[in-house]
C-alpha atoms as a PDB file:
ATOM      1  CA  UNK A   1     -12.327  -8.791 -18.368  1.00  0.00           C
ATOM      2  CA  UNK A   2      -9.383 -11.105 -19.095  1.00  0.00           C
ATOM      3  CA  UNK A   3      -9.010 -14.410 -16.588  1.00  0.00           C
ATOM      4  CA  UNK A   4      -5.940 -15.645 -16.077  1.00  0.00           C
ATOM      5  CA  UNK A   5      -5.256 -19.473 -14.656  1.00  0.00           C
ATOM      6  CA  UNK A   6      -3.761 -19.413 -10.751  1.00  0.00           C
ATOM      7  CA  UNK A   7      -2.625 -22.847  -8.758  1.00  0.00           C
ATOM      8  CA  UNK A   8      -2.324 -20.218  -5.620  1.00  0.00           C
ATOM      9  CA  UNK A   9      -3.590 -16.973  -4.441  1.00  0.00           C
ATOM     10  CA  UNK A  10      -2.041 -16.376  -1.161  1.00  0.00           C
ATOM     11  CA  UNK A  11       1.507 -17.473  -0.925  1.00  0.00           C
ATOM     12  CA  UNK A  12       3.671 -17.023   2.616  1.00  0.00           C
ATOM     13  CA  UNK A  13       5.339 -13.489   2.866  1.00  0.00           C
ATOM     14  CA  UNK A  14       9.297 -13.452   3.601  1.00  0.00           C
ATOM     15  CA  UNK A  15       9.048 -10.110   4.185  1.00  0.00           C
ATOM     16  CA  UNK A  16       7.732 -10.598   7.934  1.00  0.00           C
ATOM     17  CA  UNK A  17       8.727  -7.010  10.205  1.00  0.00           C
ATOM     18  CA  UNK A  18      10.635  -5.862   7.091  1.00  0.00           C
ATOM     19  CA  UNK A  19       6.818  -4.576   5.847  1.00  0.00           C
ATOM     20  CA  UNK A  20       4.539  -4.483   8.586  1.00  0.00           C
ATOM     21  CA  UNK A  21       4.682  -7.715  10.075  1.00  0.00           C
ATOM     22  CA  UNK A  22       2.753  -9.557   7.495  1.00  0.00           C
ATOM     23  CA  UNK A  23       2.301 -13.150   7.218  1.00  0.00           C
ATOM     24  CA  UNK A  24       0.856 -13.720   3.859  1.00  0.00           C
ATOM     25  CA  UNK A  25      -0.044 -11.946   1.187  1.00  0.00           C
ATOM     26  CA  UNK A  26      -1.911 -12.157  -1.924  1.00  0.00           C
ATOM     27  CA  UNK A  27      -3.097  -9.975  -5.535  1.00  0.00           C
ATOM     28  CA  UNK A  28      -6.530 -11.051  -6.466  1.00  0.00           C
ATOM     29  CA  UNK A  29      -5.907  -9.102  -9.205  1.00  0.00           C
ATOM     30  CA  UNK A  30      -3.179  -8.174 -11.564  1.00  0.00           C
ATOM     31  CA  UNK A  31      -2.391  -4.987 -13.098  1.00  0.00           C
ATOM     32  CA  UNK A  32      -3.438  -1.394 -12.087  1.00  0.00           C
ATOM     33  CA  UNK A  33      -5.675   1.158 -13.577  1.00  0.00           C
ATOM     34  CA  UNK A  34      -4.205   4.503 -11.419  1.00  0.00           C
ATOM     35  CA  UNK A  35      -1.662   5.264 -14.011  1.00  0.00           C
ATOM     36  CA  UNK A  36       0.722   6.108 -11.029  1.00  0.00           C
ATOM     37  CA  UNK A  37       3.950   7.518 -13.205  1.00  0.00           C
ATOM     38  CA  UNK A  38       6.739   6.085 -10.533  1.00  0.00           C
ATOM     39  CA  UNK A  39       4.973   2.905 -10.047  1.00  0.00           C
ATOM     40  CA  UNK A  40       7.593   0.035  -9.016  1.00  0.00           C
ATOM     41  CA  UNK A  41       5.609  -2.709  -9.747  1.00  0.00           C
ATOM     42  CA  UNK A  42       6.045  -2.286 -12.918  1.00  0.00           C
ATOM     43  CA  UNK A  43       9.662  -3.186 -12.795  1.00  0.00           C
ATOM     44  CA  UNK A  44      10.790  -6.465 -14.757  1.00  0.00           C
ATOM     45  CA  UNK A  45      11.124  -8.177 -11.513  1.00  0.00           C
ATOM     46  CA  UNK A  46       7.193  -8.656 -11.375  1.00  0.00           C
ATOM     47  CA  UNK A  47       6.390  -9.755 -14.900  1.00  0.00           C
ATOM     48  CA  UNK A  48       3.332  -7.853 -15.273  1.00  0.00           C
ATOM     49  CA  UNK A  49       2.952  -7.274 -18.927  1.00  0.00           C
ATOM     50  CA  UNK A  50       0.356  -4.638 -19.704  1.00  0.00           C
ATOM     51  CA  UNK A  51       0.210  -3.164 -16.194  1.00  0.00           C
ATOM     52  CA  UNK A  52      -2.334  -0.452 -16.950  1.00  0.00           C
ATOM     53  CA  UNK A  53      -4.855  -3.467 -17.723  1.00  0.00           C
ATOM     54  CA  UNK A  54      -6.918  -5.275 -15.017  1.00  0.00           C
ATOM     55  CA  UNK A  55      -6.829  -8.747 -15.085  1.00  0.00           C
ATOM     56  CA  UNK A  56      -8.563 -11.291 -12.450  1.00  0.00           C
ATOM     57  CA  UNK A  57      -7.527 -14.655 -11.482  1.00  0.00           C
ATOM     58  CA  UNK A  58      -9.317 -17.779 -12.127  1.00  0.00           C
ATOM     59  CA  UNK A  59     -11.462 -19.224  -9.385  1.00  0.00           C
ATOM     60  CA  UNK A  60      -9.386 -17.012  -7.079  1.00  0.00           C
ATOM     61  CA  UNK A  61     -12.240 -17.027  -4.259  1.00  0.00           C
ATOM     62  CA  UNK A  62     -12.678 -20.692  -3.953  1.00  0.00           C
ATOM     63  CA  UNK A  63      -9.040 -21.297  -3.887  1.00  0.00           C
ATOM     64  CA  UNK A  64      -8.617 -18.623  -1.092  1.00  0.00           C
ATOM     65  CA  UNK A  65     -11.027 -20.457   1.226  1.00  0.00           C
ATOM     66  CA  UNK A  66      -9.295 -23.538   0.744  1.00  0.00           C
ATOM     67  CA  UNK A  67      -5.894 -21.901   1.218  1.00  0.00           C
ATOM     68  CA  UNK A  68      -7.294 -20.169   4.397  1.00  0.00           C
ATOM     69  CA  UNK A  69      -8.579 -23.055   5.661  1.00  0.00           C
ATOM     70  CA  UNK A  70      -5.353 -25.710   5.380  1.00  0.00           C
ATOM     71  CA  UNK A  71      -3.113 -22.575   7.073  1.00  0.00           C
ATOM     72  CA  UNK A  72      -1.978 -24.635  10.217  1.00  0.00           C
ATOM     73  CA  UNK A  73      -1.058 -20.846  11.500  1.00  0.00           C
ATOM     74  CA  UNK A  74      -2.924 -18.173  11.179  1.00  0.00           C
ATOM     75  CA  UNK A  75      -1.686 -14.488  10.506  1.00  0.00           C
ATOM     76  CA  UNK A  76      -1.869 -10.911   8.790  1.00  0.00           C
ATOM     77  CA  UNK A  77      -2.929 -11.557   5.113  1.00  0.00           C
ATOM     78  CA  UNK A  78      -1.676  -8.716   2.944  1.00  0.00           C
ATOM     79  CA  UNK A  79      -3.657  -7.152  -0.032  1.00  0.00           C
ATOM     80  CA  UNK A  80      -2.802  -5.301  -2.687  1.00  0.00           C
ATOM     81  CA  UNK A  81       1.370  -5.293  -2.441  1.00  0.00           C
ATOM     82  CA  UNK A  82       1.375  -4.955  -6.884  1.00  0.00           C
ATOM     83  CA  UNK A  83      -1.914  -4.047  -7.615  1.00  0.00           C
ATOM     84  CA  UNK A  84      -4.457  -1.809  -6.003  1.00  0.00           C
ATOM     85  CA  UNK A  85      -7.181  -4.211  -4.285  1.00  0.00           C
ATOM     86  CA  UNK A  86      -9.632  -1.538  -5.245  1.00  0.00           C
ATOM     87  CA  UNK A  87      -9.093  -0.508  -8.977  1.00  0.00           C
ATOM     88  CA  UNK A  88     -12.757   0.547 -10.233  1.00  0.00           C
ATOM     89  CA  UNK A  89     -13.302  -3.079 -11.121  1.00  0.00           C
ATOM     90  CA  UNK A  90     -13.721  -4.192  -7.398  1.00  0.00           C
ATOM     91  CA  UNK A  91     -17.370  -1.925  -6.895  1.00  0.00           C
ATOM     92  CA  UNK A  92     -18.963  -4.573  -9.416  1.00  0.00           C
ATOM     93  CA  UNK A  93     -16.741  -7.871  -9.053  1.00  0.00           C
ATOM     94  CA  UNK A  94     -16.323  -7.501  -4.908  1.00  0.00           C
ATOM     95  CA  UNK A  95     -13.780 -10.079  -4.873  1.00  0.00           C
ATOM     96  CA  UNK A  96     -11.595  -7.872  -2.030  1.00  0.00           C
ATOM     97  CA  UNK A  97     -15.075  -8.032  -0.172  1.00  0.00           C
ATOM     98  CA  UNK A  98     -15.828 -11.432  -0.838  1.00  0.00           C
ATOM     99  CA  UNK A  99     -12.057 -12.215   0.204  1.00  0.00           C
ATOM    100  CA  UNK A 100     -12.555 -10.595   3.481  1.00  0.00           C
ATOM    101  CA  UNK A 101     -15.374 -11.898   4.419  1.00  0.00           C
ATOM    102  CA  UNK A 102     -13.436 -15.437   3.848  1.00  0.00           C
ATOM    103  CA  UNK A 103     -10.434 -13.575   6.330  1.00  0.00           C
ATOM    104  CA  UNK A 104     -12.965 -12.907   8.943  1.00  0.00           C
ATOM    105  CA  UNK A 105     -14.590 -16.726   8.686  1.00  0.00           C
ATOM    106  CA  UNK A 106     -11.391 -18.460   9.133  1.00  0.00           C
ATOM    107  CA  UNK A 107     -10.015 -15.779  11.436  1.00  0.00           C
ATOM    108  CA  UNK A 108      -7.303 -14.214  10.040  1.00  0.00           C
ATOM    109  CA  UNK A 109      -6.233 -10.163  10.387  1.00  0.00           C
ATOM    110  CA  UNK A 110      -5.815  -7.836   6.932  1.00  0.00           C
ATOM    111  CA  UNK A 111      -3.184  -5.455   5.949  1.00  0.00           C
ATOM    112  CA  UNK A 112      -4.501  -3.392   3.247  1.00  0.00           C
ATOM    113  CA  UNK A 113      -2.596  -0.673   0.767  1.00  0.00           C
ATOM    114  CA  UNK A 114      -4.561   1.111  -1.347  1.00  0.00           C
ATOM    115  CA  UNK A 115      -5.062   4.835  -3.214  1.00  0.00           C
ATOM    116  CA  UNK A 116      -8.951   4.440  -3.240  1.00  0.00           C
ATOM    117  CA  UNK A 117     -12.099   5.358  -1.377  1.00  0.00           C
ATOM    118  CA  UNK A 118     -13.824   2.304  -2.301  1.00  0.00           C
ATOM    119  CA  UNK A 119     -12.575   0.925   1.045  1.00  0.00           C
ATOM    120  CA  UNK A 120     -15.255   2.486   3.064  1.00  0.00           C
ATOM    121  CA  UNK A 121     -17.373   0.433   1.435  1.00  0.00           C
ATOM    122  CA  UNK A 122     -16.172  -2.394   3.745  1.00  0.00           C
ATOM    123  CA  UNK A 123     -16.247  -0.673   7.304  1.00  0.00           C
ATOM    124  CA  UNK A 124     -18.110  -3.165   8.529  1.00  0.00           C
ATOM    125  CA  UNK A 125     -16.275  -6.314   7.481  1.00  0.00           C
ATOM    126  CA  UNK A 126     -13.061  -4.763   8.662  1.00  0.00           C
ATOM    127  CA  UNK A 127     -14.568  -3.150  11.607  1.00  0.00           C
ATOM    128  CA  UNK A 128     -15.670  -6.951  12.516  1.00  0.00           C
ATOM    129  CA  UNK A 129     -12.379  -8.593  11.917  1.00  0.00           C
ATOM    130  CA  UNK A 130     -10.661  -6.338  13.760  1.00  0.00           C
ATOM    131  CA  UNK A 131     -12.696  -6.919  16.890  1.00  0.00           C
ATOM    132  CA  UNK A 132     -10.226  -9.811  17.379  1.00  0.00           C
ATOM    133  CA  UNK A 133      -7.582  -9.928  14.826  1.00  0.00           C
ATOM    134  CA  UNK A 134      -5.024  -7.507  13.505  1.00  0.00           C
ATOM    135  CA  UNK A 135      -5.678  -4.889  10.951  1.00  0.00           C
ATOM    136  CA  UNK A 136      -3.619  -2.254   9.470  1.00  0.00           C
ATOM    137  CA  UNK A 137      -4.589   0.303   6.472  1.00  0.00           C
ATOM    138  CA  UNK A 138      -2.238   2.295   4.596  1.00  0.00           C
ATOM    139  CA  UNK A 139      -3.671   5.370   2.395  1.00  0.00           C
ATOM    140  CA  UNK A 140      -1.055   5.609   0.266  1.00  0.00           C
ATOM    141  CA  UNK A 141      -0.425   9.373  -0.178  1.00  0.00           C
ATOM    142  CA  UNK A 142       2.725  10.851  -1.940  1.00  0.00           C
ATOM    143  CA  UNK A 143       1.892  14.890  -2.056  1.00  0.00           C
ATOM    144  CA  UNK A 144      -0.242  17.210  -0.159  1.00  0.00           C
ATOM    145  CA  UNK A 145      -1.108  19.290  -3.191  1.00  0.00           C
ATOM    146  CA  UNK A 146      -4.202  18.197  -5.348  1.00  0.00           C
ATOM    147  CA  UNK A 147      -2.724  19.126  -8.292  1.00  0.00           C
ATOM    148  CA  UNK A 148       0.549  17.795  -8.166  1.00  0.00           C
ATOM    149  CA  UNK A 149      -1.038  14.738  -7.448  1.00  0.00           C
ATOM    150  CA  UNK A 150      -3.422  14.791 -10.186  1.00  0.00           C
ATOM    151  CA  UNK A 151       0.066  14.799 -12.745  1.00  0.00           C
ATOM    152  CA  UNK A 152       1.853  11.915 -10.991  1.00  0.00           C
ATOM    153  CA  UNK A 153      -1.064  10.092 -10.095  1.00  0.00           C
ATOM    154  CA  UNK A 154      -3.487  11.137 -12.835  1.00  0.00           C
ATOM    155  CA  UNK A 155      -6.388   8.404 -12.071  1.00  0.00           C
ATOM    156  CA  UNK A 156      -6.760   8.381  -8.386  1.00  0.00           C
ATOM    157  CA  UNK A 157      -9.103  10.080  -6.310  1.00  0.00           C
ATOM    158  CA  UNK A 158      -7.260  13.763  -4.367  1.00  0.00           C
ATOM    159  CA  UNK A 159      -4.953  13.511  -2.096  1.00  0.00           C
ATOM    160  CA  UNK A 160      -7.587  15.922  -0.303  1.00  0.00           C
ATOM    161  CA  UNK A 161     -10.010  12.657  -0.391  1.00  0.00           C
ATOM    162  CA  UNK A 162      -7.472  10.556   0.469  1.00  0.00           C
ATOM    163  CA  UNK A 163      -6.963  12.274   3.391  1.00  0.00           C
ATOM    164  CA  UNK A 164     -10.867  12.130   4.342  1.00  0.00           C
ATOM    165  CA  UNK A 165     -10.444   8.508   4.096  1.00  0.00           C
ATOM    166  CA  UNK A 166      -8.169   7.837   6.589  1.00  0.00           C
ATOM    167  CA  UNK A 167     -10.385   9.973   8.441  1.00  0.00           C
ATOM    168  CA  UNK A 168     -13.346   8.175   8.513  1.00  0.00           C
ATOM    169  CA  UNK A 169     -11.948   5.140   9.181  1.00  0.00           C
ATOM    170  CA  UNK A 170      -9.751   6.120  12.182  1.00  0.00           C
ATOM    171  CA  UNK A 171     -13.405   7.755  13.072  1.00  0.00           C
ATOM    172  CA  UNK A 172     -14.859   3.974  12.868  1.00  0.00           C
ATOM    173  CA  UNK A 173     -11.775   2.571  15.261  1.00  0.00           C
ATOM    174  CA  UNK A 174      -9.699   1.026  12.350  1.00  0.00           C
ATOM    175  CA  UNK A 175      -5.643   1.255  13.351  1.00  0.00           C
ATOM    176  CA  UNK A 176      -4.445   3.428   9.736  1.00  0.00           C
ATOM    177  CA  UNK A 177      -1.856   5.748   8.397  1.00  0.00           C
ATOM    178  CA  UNK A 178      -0.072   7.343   6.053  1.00  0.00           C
ATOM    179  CA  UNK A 179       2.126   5.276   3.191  1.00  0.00           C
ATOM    180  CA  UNK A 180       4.606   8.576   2.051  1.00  0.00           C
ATOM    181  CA  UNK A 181       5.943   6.446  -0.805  1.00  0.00           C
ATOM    182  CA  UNK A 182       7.595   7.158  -3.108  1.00  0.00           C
ATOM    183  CA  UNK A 183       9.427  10.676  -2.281  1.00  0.00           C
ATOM    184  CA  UNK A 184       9.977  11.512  -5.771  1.00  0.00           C
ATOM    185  CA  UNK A 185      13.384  13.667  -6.224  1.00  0.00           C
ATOM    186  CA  UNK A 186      12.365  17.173  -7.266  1.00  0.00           C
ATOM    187  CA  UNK A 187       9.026  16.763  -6.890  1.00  0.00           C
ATOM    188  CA  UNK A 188       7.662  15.620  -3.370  1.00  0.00           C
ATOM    189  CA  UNK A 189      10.844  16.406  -0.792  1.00  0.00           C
ATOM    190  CA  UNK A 190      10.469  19.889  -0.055  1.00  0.00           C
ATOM    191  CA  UNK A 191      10.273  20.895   3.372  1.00  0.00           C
ATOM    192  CA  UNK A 192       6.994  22.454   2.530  1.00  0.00           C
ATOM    193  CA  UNK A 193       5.493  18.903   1.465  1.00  0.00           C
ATOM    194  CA  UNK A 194       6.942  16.974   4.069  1.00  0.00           C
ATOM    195  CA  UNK A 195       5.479  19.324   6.874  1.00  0.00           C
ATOM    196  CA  UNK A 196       1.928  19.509   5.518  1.00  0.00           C
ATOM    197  CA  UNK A 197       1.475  15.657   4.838  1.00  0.00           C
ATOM    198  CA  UNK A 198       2.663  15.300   8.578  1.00  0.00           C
ATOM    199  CA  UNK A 199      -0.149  18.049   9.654  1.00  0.00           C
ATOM    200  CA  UNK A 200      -3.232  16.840   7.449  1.00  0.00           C
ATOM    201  CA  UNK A 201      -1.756  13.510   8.861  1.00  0.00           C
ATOM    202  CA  UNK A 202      -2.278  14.524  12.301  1.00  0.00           C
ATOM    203  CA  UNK A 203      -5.263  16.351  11.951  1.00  0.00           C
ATOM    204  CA  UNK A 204      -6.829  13.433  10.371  1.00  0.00           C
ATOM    205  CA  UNK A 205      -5.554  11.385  13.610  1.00  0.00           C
ATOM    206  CA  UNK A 206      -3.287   8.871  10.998  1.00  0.00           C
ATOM    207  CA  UNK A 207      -1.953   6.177  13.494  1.00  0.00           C
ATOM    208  CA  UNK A 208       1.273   6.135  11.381  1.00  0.00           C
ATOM    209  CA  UNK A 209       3.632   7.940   8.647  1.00  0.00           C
ATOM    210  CA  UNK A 210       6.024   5.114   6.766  1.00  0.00           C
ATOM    211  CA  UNK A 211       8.546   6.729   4.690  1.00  0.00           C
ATOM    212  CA  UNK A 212      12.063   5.678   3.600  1.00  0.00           C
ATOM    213  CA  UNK A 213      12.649   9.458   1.685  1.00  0.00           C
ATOM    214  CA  UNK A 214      13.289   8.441  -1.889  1.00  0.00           C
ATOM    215  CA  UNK A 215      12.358   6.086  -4.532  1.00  0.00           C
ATOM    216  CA  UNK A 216      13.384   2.889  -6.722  1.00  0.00           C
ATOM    217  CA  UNK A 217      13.940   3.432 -10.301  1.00  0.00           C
ATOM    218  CA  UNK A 218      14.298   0.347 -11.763  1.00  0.00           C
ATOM    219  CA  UNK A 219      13.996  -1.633 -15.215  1.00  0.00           C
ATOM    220  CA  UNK A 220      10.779  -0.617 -17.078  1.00  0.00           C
ATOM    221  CA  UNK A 221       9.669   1.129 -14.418  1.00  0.00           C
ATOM    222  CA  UNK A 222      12.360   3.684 -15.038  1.00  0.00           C
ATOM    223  CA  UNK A 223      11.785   3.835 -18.365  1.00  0.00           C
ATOM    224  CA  UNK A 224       8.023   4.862 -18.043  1.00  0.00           C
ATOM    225  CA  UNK A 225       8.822   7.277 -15.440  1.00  0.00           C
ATOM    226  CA  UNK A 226      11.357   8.892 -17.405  1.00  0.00           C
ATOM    227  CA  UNK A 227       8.754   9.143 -20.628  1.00  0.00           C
ATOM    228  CA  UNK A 228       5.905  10.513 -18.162  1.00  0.00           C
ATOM    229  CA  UNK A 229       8.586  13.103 -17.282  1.00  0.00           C
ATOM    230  CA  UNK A 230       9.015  14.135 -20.960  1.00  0.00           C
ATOM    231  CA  UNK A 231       5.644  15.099 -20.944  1.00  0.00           C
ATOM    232  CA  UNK A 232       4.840  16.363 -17.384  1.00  0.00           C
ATOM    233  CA  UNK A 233       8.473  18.250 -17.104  1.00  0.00           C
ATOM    234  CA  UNK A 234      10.765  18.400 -20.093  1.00  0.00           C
ATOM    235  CA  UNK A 235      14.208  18.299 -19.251  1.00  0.00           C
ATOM    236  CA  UNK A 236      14.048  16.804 -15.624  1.00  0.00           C
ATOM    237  CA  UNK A 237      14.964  13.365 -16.482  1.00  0.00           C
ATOM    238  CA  UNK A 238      18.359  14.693 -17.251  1.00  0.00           C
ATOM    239  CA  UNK A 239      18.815  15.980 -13.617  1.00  0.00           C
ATOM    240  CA  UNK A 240      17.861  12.680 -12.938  1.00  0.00           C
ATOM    241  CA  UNK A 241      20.042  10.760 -14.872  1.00  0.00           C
ATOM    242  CA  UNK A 242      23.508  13.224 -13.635  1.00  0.00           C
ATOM    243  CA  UNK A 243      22.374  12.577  -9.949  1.00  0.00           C
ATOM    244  CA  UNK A 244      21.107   9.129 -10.276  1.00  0.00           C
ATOM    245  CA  UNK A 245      22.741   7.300 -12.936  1.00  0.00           C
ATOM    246  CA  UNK A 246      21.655   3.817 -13.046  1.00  0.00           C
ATOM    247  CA  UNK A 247      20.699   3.142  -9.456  1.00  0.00           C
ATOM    248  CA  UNK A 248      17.735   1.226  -8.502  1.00  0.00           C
ATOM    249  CA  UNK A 249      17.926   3.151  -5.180  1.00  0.00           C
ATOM    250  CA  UNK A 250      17.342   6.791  -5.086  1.00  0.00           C
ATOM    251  CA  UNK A 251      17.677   8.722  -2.251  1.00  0.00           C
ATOM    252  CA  UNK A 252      16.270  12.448  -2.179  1.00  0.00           C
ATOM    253  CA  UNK A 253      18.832  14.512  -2.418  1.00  0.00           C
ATOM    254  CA  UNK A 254      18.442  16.294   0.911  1.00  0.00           C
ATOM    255  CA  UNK A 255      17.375  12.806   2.630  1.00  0.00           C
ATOM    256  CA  UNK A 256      19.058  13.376   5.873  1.00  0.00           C
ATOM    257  CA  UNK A 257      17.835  16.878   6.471  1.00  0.00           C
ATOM    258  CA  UNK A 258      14.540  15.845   5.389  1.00  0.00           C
ATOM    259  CA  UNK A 259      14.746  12.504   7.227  1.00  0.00           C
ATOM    260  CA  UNK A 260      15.906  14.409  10.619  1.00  0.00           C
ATOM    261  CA  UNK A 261      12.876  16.714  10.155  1.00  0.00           C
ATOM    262  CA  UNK A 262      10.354  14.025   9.369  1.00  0.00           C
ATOM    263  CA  UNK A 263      11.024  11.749  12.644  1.00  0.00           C
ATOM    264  CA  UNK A 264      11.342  15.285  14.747  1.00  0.00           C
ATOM    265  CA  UNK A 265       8.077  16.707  13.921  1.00  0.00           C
ATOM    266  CA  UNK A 266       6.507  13.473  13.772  1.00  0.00           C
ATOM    267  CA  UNK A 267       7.827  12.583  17.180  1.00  0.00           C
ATOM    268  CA  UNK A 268       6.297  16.032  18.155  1.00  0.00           C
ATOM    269  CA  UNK A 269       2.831  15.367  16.882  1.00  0.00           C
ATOM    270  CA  UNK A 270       2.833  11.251  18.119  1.00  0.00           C
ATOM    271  CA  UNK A 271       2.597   9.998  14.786  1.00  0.00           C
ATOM    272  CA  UNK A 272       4.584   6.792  14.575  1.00  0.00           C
ATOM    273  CA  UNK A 273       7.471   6.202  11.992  1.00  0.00           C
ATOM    274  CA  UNK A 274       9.545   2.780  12.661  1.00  0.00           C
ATOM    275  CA  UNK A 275       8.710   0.088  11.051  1.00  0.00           C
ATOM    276  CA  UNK A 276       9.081  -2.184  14.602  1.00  0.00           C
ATOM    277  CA  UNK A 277       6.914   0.528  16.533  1.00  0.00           C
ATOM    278  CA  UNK A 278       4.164   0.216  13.767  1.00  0.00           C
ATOM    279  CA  UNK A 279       3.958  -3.775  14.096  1.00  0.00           C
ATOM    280  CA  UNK A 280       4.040  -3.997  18.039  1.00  0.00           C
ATOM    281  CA  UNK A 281       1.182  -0.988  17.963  1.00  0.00           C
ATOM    282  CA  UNK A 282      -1.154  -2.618  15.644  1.00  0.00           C
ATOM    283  CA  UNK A 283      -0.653  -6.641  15.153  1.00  0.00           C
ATOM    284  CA  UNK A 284      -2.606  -8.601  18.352  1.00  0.00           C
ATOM    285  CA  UNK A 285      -1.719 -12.215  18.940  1.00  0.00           C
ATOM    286  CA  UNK A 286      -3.917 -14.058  16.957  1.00  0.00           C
ATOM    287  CA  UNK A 287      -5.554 -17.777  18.303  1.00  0.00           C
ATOM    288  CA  UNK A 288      -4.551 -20.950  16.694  1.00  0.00           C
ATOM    289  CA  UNK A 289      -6.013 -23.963  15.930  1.00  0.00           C
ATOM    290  CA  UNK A 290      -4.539 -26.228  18.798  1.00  0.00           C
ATOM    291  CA  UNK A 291      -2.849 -29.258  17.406  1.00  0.00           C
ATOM    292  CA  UNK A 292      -5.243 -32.083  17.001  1.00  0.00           C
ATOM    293  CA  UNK A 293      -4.089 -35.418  19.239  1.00  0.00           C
ATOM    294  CA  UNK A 294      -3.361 -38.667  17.967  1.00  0.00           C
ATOM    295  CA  UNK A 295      -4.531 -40.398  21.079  1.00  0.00           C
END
C-alpha cells in the first residue's frame, strides 16, 4: 500500500447547499478500486494519477483529530466526494471507522457517498452520532438492472445489494437515499429505468432520490469512458460524439420528459428530490463550543 505525505485531511467545503449542505469534507484515501467506466473524478481537474490504485495518506488519523479539534464551528464532514470511503482496503485498514469514531468524539455529523456494503459494518458508530448530529447516506445507484450494472460498474457489489443496503440502514433509523448519478445517455434514461429505481427506492423506504438527468464528460475522464465503450458497445461513442461534441455537460437526451416524470412520480411516492428539501429534512443544528471569555 503506497503512503502519500498530507499537511491536511479535511479542508472547508464551498460547496455548502449546492451538495447537501456540507461543511467539510475530506478523502482519507485516494484513488478507487470500482472501475466505475463514467467516473468524473477522474477528470484532469483532480490530479489523480493512477485512479484505479488505492493510495492512503500519511498520518491521516492523527491529523484529523487535531483538525477536528481546532474547528471553532462545528458541521457536516463529508466522506468520500473522489474516492469511495469503502474500497476493499477499508475492512482491514478501518481508517473511515477510526475517522468516525473521531466525528462522534468531537461532535461533528457525517455525510457519506459510497457504492459498498461495507458500511453496515459501522451501524453503530453512525447510529450513535446521529443521536445528536446530522447524518446523511447516499447509495450511489445508477441502474436497476444487475447486469447492466455489472458492465458500467464492473467491481461493485449489485445494484440488487445496493438496494438491501439502504434498506437496512433506513431499518436502523439512519436518514439515506438514492444518489441516481450519472444518467448515462443511451444507457440509464429510459423510462423503464427511471420508474423502477424510483419503486425499489420506495420500497426500500430511501429518504431521498438526487438526480440532475445526465452526466459530465470531461478531460480523461472522457477519454476512458469512450475506450470502455469500445469494448462494452462498439460504435456508441460516435452517437456520442454527434450529440455531444465536446461538452463537459451532457444532458440526456429526453431530460425534460424524463425530468417531468422523475419529480411527478417521486412526488407521488414522497420520495424527496430538491437539493434544499434534502438539507432542511436531514441536517439538525449542531452545538458549538461557546466562545471562551477574556475576563
Amino acid at each position: 500500500m503506497e503512503v502519500i505525505k498530507t499537511r491536511t485531511i479535511m479542508t472547508k467545503s464551498d460547496l455548502g447547499n449546492r451538495w447537501f449542505g456540507i461543511d467539510y469534507h475530506m478523502n482519507l484515501y485516494k484513488g478507487c478500486p470500482f472501475g466505475c467506466i463514467y467516473c468524473d473524478s477522474r477528470c484532469e481537474t483532480y490530479h489523480i494519477e493512477s485512479f484505479d490504485k488505492v493510495r492512503i495518506k500519511e498520518n491521516a488519523l492523527e491529523i484529523l483529530e487535531e483538525e477536528l479539534k481546532s474547528k471553532q464551528r462545528k458541521g457536516v464532514v463529508s466522506f468520500g466526494t473522489l474516492s469511495d470511503p469503502y474500497n476493499p482496503e477499508e475492512e482491514k485498514l478501518e481508517l473511515t471507522r477510526k475517522a468516525l469514531q473521531l466525528i462522534l468524539k468531537y461532535g461533528f455529523g457525517v455525510s457519506i457517498d459510497t457504492k459498498s456494503d461495507l458500511i453496515l459494518r459501522d451501524l453503530d458508530l453512525l447510529k450513535e452520532i446521529s443521536q445528536s448530529n446530522s447524518v446523511i447516506i447516499k447509495i450511489s445507484i445508477t441502474t436497476y438492472e444487475d447486469d447492466l450494472a455489472r458492465k458500467i460498474e464492473p467491481n461493485v457489489i449489485s445494484s440488487t445489494r445496493r438496494f438491501e443496503v439502504l434498506e437496512e440502514l433506513r431499518k436502523n433509523g439512519i436518514y439515506a437515499g438514492v444518489l441516481m448519478t450519472p444518467v448515462l445517455p443511451f444507457l440509464t434514461d429510459t423510462e423503464e429505468n427511471i420508474l423502477n429505481m424510483i419503486s425499489k427506492s420506495k420500497q426500500v423506504d430511501a429518504k431521498f432520490i438526487y438526480t440532475k438527468m445526465g452526466m459530465t464528460l470531461r478531460t480523461n475522464q472522457r477519454e476512458y469512458y469512450y475506450n470502455a465503450l469500445d469494448i462494452l458497445y462498439p460504435g456508441l461513442k460516435e452517437d456520442y460524439k454527434a450529440v455531444y461534441g465536446s461538452k463537459h455537460i451532457c444532458n440526456t437526451l429526453h431530460f425534460r420528459h424524463l425530468m417531468e416524470l422523475f419529480l411527478k412520480r417521486c412526488s407521488e411516492a414522497h420520495i424527496l428530490t430538491d437539493m434544499d428539501a434534502i438539507i432542511k429534512d436531514y441536517k439538525k443544528e449542531i452545538p458549538q463550543n461557546e466562545q471562551m471569555s477574556l475576563f
